[in-house]
N, C-alpha and C. Protein backbone atom coordinates (compact mmCIF):
# COMPACT_ATOMS: atom_id res chain seq x y z
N UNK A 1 27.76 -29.70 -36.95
CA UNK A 1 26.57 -30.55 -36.74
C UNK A 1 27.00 -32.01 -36.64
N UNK A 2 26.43 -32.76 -35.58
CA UNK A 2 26.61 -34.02 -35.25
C UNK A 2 26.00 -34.99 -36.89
N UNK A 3 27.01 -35.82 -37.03
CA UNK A 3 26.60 -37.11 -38.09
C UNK A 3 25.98 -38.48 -37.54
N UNK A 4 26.03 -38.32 -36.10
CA UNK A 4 25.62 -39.59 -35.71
C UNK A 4 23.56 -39.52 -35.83
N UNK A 5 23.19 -39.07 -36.17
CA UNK A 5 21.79 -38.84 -35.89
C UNK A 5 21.49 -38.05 -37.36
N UNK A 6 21.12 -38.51 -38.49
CA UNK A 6 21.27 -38.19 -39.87
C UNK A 6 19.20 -37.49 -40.03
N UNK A 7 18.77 -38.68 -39.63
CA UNK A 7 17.66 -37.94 -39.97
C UNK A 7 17.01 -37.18 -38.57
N UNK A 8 15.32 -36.54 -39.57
CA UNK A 8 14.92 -35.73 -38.17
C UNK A 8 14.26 -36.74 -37.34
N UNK A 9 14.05 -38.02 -37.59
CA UNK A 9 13.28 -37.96 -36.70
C UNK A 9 14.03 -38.64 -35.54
N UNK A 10 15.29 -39.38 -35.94
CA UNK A 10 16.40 -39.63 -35.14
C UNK A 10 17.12 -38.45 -34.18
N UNK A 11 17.05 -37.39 -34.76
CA UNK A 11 17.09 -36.28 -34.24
C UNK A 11 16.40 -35.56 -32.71
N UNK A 12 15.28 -35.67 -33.23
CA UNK A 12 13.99 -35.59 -32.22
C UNK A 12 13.63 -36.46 -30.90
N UNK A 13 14.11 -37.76 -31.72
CA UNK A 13 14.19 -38.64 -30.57
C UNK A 13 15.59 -38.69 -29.71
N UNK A 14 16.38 -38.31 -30.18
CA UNK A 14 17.69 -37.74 -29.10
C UNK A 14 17.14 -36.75 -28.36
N UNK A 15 16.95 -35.78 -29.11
CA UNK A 15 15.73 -34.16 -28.36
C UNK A 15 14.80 -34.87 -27.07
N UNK A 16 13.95 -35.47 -27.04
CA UNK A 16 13.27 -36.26 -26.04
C UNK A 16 14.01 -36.40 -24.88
N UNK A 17 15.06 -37.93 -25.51
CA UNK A 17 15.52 -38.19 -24.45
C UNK A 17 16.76 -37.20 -23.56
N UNK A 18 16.86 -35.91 -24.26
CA UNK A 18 17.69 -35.06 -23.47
C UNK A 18 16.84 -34.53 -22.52
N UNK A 19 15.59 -34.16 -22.95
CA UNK A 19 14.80 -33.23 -21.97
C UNK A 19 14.10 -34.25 -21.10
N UNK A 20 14.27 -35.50 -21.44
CA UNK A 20 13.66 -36.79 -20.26
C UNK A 20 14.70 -36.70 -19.35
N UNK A 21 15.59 -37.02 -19.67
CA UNK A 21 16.95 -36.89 -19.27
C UNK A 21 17.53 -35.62 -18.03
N UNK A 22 17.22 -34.15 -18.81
CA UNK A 22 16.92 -32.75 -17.81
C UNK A 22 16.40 -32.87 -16.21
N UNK A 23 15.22 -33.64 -16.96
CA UNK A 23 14.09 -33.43 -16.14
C UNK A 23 14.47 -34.50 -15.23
N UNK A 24 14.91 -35.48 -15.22
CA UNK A 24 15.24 -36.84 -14.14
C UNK A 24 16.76 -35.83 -13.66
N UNK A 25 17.74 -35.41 -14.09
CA UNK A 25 18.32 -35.07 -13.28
C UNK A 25 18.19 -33.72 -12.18
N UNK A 26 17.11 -33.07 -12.55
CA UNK A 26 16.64 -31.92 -11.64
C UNK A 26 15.41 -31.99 -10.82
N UNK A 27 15.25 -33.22 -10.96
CA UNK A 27 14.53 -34.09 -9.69
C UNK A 27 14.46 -35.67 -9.73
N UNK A 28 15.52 -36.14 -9.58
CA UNK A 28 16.16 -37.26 -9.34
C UNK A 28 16.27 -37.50 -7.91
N UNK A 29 16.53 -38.91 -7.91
CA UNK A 29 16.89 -39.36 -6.49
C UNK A 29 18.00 -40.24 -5.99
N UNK A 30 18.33 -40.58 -5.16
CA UNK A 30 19.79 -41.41 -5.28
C UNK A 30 19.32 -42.73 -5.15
N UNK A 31 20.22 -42.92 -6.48
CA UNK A 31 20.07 -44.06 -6.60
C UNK A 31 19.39 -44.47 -8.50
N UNK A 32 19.43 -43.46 -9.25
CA UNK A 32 18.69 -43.55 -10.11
C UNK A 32 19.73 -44.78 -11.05
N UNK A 33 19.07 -45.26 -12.01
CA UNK A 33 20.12 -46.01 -12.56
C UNK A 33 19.53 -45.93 -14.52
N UNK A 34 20.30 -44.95 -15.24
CA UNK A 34 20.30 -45.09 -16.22
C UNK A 34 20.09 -45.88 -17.38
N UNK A 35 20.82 -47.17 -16.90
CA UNK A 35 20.43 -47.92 -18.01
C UNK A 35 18.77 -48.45 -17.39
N UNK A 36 18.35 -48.47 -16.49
CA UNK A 36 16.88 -49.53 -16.20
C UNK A 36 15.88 -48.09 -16.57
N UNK A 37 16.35 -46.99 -16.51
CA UNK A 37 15.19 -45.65 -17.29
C UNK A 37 15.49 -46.01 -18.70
N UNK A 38 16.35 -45.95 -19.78
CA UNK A 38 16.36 -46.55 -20.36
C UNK A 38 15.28 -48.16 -21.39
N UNK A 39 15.77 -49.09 -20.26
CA UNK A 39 15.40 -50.17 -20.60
C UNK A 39 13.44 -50.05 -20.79
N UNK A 40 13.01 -48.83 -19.44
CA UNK A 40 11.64 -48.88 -19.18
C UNK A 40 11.33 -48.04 -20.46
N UNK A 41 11.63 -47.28 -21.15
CA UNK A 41 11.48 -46.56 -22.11
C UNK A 41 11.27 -46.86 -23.49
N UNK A 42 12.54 -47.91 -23.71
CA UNK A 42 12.45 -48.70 -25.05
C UNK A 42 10.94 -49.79 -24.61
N UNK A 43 11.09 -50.52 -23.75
CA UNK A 43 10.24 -51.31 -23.33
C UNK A 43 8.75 -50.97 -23.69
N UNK A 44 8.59 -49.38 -23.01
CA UNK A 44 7.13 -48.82 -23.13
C UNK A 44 6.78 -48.62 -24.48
N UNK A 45 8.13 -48.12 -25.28
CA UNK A 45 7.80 -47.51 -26.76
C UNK A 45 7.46 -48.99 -27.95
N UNK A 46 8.02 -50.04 -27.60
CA UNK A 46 8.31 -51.26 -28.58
C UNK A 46 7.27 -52.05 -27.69
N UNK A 47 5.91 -51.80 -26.77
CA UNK A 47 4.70 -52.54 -26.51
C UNK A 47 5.39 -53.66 -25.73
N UNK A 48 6.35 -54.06 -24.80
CA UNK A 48 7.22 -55.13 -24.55
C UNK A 48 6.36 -54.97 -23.15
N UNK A 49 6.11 -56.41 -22.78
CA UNK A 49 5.87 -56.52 -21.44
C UNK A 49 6.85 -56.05 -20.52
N UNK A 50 6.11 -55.43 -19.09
CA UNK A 50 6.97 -55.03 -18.61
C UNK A 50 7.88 -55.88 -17.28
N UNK A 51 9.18 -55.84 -17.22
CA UNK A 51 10.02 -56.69 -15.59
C UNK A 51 9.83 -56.91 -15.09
N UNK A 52 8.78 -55.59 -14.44
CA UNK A 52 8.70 -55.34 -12.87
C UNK A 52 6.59 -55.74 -13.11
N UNK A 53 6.22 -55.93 -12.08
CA UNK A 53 4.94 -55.58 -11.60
C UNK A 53 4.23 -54.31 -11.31
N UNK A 54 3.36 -54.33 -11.57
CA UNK A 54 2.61 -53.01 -10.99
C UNK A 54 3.07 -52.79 -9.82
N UNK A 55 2.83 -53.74 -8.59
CA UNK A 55 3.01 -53.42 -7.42
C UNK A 55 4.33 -53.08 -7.35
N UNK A 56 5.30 -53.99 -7.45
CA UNK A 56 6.68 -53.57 -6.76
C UNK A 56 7.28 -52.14 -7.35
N UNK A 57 7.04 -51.53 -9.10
CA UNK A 57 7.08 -50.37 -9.29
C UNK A 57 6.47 -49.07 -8.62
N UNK A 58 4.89 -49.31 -7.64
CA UNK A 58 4.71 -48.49 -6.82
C UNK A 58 5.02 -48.61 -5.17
N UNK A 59 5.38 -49.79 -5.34
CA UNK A 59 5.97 -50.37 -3.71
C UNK A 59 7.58 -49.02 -3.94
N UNK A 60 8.61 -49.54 -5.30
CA UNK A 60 9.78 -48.76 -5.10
C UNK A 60 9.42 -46.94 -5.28
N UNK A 61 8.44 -46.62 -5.96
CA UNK A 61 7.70 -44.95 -5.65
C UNK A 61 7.67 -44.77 -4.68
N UNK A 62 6.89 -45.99 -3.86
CA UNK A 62 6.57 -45.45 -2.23
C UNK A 62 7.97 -45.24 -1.53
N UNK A 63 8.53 -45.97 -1.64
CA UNK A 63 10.20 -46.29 -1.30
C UNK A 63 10.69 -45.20 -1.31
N UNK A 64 11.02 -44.59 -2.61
CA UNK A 64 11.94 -43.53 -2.84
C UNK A 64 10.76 -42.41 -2.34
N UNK A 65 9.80 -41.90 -2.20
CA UNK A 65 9.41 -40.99 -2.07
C UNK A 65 9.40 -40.51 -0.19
N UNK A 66 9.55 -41.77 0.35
CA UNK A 66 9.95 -41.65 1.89
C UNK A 66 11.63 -41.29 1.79
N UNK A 67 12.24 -41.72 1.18
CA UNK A 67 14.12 -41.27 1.18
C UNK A 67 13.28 -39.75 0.95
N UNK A 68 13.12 -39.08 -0.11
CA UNK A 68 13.51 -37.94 -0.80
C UNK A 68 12.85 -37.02 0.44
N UNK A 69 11.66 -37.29 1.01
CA UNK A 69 10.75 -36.94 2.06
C UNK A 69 11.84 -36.08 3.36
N UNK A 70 12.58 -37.37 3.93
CA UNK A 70 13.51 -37.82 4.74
C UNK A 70 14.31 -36.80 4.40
N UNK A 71 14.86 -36.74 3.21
CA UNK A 71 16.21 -35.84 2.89
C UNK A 71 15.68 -34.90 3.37
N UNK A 72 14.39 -33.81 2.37
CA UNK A 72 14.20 -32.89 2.61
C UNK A 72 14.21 -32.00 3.51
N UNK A 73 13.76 -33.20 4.47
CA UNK A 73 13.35 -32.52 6.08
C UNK A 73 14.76 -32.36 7.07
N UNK A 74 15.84 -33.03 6.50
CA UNK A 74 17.07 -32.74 6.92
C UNK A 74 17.63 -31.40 6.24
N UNK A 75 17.36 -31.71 5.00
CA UNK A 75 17.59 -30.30 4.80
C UNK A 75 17.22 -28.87 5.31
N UNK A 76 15.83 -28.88 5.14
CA UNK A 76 15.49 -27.85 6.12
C UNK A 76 15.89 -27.60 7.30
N UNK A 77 15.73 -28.34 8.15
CA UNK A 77 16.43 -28.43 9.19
C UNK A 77 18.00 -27.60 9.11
N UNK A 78 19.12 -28.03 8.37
CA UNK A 78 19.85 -27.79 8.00
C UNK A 78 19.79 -26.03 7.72
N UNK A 79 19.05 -25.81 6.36
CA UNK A 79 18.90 -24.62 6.19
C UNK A 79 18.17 -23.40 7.38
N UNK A 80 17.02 -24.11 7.55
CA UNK A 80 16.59 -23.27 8.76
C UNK A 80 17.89 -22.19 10.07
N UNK A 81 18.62 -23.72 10.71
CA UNK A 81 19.43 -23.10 11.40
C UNK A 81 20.35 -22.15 10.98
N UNK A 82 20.63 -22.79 9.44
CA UNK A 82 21.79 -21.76 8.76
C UNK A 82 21.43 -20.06 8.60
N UNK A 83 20.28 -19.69 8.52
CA UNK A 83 19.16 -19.03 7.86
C UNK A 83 19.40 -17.64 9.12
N UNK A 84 18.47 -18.90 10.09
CA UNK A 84 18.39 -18.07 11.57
C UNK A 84 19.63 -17.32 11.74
N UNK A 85 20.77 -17.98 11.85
CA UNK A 85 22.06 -17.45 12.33
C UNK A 85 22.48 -16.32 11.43
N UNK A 86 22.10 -16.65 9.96
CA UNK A 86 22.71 -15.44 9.80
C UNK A 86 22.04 -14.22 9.60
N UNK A 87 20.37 -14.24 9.86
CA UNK A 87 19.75 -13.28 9.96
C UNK A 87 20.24 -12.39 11.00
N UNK A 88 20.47 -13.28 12.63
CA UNK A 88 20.47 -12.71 13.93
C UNK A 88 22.09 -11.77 13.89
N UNK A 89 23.34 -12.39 12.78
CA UNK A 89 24.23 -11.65 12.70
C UNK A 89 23.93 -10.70 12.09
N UNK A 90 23.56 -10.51 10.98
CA UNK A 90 23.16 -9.29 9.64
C UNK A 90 22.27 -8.55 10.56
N UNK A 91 21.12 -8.75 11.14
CA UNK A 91 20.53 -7.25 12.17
C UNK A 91 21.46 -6.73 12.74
N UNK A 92 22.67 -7.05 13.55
CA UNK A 92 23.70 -6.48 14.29
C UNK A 92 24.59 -4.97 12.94
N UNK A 93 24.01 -5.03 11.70
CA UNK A 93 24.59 -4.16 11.53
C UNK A 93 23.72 -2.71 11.09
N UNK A 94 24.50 -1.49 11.15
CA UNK A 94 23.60 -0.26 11.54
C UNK A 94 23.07 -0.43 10.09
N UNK A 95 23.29 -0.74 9.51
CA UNK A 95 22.49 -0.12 7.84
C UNK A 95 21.85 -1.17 7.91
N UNK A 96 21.49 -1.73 8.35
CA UNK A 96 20.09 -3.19 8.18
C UNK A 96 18.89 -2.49 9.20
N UNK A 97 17.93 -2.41 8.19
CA UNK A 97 16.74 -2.27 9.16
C UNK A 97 15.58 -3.76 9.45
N UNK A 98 15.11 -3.65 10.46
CA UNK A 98 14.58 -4.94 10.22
C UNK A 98 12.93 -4.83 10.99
N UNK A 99 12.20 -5.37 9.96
CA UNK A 99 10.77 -4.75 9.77
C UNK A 99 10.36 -5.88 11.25
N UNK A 100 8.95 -6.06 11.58
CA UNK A 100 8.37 -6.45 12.48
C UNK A 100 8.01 -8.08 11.59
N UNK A 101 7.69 -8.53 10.81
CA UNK A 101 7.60 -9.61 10.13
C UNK A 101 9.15 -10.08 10.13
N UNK A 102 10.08 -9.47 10.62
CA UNK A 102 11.27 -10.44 9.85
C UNK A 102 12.08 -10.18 9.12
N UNK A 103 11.67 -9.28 7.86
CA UNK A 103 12.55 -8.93 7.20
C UNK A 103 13.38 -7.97 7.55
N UNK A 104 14.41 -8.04 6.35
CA UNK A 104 15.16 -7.08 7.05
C UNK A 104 15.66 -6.21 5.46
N UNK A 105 16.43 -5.22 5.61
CA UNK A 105 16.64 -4.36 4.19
C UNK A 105 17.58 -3.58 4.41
N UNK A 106 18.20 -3.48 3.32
CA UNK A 106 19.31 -2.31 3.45
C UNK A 106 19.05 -1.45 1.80
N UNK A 107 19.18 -0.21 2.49
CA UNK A 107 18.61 1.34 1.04
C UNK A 107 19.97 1.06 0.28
N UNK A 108 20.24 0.71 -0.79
CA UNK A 108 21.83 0.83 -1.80
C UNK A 108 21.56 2.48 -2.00
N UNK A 109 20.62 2.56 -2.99
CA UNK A 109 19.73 4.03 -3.34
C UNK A 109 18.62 4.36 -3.19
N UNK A 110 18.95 5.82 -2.35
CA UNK A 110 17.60 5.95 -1.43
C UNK A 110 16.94 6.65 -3.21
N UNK A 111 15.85 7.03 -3.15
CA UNK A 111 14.88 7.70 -3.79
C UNK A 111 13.32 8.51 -3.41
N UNK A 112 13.11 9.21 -4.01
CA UNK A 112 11.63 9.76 -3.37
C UNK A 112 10.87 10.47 -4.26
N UNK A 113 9.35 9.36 -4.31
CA UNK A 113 8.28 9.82 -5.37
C UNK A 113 7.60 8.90 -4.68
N UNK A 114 7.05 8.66 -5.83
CA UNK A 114 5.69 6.50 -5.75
C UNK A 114 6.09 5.88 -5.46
N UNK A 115 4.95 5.84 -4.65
CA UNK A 115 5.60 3.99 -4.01
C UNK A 115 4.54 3.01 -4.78
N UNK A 116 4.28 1.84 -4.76
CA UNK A 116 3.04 0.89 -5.14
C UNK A 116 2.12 1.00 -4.35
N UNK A 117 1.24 0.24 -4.34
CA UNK A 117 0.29 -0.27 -3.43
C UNK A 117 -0.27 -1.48 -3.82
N UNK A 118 -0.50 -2.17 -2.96
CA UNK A 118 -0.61 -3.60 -2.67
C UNK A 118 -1.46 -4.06 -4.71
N UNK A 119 -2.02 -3.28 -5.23
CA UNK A 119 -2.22 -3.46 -6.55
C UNK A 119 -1.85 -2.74 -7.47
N UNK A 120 -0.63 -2.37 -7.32
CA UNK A 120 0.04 -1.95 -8.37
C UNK A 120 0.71 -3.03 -9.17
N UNK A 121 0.91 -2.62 -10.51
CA UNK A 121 1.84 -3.60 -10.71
C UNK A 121 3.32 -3.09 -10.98
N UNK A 122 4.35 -3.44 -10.97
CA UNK A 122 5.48 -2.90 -11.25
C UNK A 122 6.35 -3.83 -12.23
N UNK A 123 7.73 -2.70 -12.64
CA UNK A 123 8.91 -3.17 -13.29
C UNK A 123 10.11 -3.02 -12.81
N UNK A 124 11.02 -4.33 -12.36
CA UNK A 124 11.92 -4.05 -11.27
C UNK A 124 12.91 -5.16 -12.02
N UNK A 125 14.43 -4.97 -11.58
CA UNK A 125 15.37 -5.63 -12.13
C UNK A 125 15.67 -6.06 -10.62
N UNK A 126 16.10 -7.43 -10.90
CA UNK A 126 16.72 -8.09 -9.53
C UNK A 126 17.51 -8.91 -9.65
N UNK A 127 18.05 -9.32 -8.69
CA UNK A 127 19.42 -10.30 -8.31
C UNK A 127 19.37 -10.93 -7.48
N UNK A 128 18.81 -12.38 -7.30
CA UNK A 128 18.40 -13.28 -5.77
C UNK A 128 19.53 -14.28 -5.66
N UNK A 129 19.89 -14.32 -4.80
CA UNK A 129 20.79 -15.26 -4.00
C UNK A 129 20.83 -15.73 -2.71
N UNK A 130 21.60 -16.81 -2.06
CA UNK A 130 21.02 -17.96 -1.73
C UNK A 130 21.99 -17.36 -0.35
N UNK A 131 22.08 -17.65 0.65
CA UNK A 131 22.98 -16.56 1.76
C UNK A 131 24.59 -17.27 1.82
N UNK A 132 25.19 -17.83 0.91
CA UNK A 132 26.08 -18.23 0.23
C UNK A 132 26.32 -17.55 -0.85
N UNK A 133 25.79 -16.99 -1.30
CA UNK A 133 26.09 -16.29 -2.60
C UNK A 133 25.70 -16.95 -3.95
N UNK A 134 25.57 -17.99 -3.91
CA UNK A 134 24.93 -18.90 -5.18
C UNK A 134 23.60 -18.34 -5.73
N UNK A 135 23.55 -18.01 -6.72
CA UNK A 135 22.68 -17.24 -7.63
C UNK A 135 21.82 -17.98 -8.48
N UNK A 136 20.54 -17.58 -8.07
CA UNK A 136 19.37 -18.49 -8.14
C UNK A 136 18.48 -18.17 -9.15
N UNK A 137 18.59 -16.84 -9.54
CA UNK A 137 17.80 -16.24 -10.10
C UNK A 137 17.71 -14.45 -10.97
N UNK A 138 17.86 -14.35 -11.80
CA UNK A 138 18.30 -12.50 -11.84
C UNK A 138 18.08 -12.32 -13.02
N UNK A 139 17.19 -10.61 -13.25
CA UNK A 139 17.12 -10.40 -14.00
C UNK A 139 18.06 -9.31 -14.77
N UNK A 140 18.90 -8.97 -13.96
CA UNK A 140 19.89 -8.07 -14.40
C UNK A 140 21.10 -9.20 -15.16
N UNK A 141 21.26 -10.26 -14.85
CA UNK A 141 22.46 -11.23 -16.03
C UNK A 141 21.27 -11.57 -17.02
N UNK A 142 20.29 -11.46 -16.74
CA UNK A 142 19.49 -11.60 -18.16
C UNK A 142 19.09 -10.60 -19.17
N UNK A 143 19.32 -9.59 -18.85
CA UNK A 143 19.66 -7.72 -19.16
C UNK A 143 17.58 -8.03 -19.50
N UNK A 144 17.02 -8.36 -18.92
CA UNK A 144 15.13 -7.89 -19.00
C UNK A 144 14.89 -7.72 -17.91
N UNK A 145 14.25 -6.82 -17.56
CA UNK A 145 13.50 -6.55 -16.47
C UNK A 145 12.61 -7.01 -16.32
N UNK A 146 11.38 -7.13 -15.45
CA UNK A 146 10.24 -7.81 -15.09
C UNK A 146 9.49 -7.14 -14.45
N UNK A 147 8.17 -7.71 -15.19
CA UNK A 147 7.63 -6.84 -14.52
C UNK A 147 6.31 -7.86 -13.81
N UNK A 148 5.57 -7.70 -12.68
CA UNK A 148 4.58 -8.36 -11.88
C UNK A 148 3.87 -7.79 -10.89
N UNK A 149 2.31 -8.09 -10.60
CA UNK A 149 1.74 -7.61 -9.46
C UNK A 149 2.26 -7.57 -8.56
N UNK A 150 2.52 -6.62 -7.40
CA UNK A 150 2.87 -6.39 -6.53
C UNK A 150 2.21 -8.29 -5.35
N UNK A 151 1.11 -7.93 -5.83
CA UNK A 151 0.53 -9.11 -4.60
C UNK A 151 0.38 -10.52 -4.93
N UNK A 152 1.36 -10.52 -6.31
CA UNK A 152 1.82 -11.89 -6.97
C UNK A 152 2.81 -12.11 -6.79
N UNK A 153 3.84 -11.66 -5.82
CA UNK A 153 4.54 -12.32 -5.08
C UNK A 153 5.33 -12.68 -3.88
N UNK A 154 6.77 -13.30 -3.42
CA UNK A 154 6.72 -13.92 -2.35
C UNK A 154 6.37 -12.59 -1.22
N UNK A 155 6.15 -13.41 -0.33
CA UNK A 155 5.48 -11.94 1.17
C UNK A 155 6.54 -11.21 0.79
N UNK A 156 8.11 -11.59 1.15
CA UNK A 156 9.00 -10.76 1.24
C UNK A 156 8.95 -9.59 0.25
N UNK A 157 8.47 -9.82 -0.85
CA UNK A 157 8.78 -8.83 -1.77
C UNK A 157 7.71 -7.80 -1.80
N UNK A 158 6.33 -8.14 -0.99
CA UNK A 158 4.81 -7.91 -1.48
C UNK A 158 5.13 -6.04 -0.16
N UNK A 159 5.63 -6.87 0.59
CA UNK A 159 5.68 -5.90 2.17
C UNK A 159 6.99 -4.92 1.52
N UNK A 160 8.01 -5.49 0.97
CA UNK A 160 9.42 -4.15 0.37
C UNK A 160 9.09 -2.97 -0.29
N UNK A 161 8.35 -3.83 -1.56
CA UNK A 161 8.01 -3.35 -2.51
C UNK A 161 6.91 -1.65 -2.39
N UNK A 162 5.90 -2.34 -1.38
CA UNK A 162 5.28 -1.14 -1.11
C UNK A 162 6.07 -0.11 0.42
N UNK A 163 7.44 -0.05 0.33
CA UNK A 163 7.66 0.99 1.21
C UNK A 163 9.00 1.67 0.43
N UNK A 164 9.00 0.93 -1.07
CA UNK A 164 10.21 1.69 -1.86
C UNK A 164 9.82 2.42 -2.69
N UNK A 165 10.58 3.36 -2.93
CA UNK A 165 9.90 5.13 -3.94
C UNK A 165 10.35 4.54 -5.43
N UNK A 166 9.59 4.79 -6.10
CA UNK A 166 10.64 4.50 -7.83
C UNK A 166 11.87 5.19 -7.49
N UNK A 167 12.82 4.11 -8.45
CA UNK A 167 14.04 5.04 -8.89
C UNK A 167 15.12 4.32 -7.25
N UNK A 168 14.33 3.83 -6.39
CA UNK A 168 15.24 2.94 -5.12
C UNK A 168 15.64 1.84 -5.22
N UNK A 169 17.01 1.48 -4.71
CA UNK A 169 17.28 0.04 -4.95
C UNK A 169 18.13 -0.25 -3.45
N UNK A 170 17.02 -1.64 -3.41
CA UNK A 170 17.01 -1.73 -1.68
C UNK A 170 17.93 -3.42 -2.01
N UNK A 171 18.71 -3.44 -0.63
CA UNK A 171 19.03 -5.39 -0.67
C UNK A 171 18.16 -5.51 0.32
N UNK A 172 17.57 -6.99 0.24
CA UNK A 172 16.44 -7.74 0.91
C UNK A 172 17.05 -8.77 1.60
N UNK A 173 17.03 -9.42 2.73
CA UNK A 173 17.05 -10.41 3.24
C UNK A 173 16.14 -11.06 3.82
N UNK A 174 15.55 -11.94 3.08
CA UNK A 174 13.84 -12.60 2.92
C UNK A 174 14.32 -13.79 3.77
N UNK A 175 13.31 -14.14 5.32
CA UNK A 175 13.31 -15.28 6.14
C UNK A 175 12.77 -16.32 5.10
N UNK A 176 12.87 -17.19 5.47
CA UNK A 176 11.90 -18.35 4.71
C UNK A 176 10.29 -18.18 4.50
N UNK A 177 10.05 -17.65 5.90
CA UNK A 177 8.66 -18.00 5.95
C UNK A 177 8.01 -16.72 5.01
N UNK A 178 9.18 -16.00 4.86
CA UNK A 178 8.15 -14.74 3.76
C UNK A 178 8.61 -15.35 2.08
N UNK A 179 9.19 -16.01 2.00
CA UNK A 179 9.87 -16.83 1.03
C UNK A 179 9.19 -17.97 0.22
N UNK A 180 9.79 -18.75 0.53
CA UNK A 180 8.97 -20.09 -0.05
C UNK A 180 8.75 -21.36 0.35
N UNK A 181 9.45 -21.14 2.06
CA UNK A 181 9.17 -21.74 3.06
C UNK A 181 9.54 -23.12 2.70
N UNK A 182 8.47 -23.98 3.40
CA UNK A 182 9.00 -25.61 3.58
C UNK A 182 9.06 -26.10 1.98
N UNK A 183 8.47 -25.71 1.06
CA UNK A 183 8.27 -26.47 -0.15
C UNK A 183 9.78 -25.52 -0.86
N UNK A 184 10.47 -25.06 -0.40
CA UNK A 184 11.49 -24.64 -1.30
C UNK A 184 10.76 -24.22 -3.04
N UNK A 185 12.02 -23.98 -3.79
CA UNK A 185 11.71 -23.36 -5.11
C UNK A 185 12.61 -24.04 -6.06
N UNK A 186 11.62 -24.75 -7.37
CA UNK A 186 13.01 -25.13 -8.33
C UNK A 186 14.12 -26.06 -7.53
N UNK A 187 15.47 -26.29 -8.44
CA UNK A 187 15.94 -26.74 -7.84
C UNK A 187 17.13 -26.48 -7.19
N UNK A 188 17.29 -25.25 -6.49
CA UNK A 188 18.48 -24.61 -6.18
C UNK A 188 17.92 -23.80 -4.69
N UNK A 189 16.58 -23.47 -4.44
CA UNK A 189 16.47 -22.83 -3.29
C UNK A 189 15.81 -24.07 -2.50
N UNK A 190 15.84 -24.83 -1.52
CA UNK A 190 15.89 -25.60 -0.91
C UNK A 190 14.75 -25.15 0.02
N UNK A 191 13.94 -26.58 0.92
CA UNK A 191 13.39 -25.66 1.90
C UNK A 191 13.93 -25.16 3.30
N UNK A 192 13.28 -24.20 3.50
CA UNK A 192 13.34 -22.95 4.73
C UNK A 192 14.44 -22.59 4.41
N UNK A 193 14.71 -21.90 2.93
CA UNK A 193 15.66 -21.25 2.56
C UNK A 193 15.69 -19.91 3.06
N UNK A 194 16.79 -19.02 3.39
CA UNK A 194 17.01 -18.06 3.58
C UNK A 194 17.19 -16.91 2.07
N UNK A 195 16.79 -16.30 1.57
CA UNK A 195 17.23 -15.26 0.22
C UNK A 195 17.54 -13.60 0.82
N UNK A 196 18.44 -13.51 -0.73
CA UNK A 196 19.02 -11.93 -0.65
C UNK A 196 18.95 -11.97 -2.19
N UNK A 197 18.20 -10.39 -1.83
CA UNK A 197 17.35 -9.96 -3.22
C UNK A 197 18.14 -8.86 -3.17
N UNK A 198 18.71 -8.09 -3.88
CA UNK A 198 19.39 -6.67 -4.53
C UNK A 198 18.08 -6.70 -5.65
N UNK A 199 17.01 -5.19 -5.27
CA UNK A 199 15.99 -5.10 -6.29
C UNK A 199 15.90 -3.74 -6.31
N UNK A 200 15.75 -3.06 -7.55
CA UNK A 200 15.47 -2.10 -7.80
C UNK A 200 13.84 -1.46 -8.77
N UNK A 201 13.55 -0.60 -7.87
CA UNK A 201 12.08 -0.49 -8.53
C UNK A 201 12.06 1.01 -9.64
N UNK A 202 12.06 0.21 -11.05
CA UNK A 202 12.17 0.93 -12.36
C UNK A 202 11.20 1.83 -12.23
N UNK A 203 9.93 1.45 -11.96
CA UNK A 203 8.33 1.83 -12.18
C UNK A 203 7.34 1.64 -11.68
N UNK A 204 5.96 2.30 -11.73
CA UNK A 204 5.00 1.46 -11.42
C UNK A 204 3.97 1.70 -12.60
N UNK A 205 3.44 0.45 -13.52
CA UNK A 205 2.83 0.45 -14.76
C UNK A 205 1.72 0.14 -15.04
């Protein structure tokens, strides 16, 4: 246990500024500058007039919110093409089927019983990744399964889900637009991201 921070409430207030802290770096912008978050912080907490003006603090919001805007849309851009290309390679192979919306799937394990229906709800273990391989999301390194309405979530999964038998475990390759499209997800799936889901359907409950 750390000695620099003796009591709780010194404690707590480290606690704060870590999760202030979290949270500015998982949606941050370039250019952030530590010590002036900081300075605005002590400032706000100790009643201190503030540096800046009203205006020029929402003049620099407006500012940065056209950069981050800007980025985004490069990004997409970016991702989009990446996305496309490697969808149009991955259909070229015989074990990829690829539905009329877009998607596309490959059976790991076939199975045959129940399927869902658009209100079922189910329990399924999964593994999503980014068409790089960067891992975004999974409930199999978290050893819990999950469970959710079928029609609570992304298209990609809503349209799989009801053509897999319990006991099947299909890989998914979700376009964007069945995905999460221009607004991306969190901070690791970007927009007009491309995903690959390895999901297996435990149940229907």
């Amino acid at each position: 246990m750390s000695d620099k921070y003796k009591t709780a409430g010194q404690r707590a207030s480290y606690g704060i500024g870590r999760q202030m802290g979290s949270q500015l770096a998982a949606q941050s912008f370039d250019g952030v500058d530590p010590s002036a978050v900081a300075e605005g912080v002590i400032d706000a907490l100790k009643g201190n007039a503030s540096v800046l003006s009203e205006d020029e603090i929402n003049t620099a919001f407006g500012e940065i919110e056209k950069q981050m805007q800007a980025k985004a849309q490069q990004q997409g851009e970016v991702l989009s093409k990446e996305g496309a290309a490697f969808l149009a390679e991955n259909a070229k192979r015989e074990e990829v089927t690829v539905l009329d919306s877009g998607l596309q799937y490959e059976v790991i394990t076939a199975a045959e019983g129940d399927k869902p229906s658009l209100q079922s709800t189910v329990r399924t273990h999964y593994h999503g990744t980014l068409i790089n391989g960067e891992v975004f999301d999974s409930s199999v390194q978290r050893g819990q399964p999950a469970e959710f309405p079928v029609n609570g979530v992304i298209a990609g999964w809503t349209e799989a889900l009801q053509l897999m038998a319990v006991g099947s475990k299909w890989r998914l390759f979700v376009p964007s637009n069945l995905a999460y499209g221009e607004r991306g997800a969190g901070g690791k799936i970007g927009p007009n991201a491309t995903l690959v889901f390895e999901v297996e359907l435990l149940a229907i409950v």
